[in-house]
Protein backbone atom coordinates (compact mmCIF):
# COMPACT_ATOMS: atom_id res chain seq x y z
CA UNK A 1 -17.76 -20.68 -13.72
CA UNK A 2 -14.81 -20.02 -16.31
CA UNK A 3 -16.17 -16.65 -16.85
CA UNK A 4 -15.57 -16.07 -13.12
CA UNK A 5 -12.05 -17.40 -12.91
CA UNK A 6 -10.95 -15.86 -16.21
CA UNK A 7 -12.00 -12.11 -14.37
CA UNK A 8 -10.59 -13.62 -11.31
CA UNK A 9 -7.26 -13.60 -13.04
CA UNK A 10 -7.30 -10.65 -14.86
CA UNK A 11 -8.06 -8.54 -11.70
CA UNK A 12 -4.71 -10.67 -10.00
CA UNK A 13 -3.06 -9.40 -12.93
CA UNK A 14 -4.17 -5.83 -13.24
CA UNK A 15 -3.45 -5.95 -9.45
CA UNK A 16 -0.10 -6.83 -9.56
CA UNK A 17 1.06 -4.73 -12.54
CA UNK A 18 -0.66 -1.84 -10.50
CA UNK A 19 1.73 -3.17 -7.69
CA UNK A 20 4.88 -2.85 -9.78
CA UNK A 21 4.05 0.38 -11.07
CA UNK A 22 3.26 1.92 -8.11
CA UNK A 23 6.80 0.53 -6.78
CA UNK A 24 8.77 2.05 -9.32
CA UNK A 25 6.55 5.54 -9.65
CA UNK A 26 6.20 5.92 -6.06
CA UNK A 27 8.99 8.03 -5.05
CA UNK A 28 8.22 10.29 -7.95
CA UNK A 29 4.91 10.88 -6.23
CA UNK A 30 6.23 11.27 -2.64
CA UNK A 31 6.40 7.96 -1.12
CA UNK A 32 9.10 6.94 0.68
CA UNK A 33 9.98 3.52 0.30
CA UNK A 34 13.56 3.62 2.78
CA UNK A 35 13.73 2.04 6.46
CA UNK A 36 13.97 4.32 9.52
CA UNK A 37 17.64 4.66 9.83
CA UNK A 38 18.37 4.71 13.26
CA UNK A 39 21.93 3.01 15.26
CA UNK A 40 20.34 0.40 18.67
CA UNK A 41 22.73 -0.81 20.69
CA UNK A 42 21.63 -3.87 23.14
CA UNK A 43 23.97 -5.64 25.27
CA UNK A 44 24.86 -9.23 24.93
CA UNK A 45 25.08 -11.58 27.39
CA UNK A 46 26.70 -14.81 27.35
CA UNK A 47 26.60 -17.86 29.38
CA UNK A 48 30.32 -18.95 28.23
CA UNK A 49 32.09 -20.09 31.77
């Protein structure tokens, strides 16, 4: 059983430094990390009397 957590955490590990690194070497590779940039207007109503 502490064979199976020990690899348990290792892969956590290995996945989350292959996380980072793809976050930082991403755009180098074509990925594009930025929100759609686009202006919405709604209107607003209020209920002031």
């Amino acid at each position: 059983m502490g064979r199976l957590l020990k690899l348990l955490l290792y892969l956590v590990l290995l996945g989350g430094l292959a996380l980072i690194a793809y976050a930082y070497i991403g755009p180098f590779l074509g990925a594009d990390f930025s929100p759609p940039q686009d202006e919405i207007r709604q209107p607003v109503i209020l209920n002031a009397e």
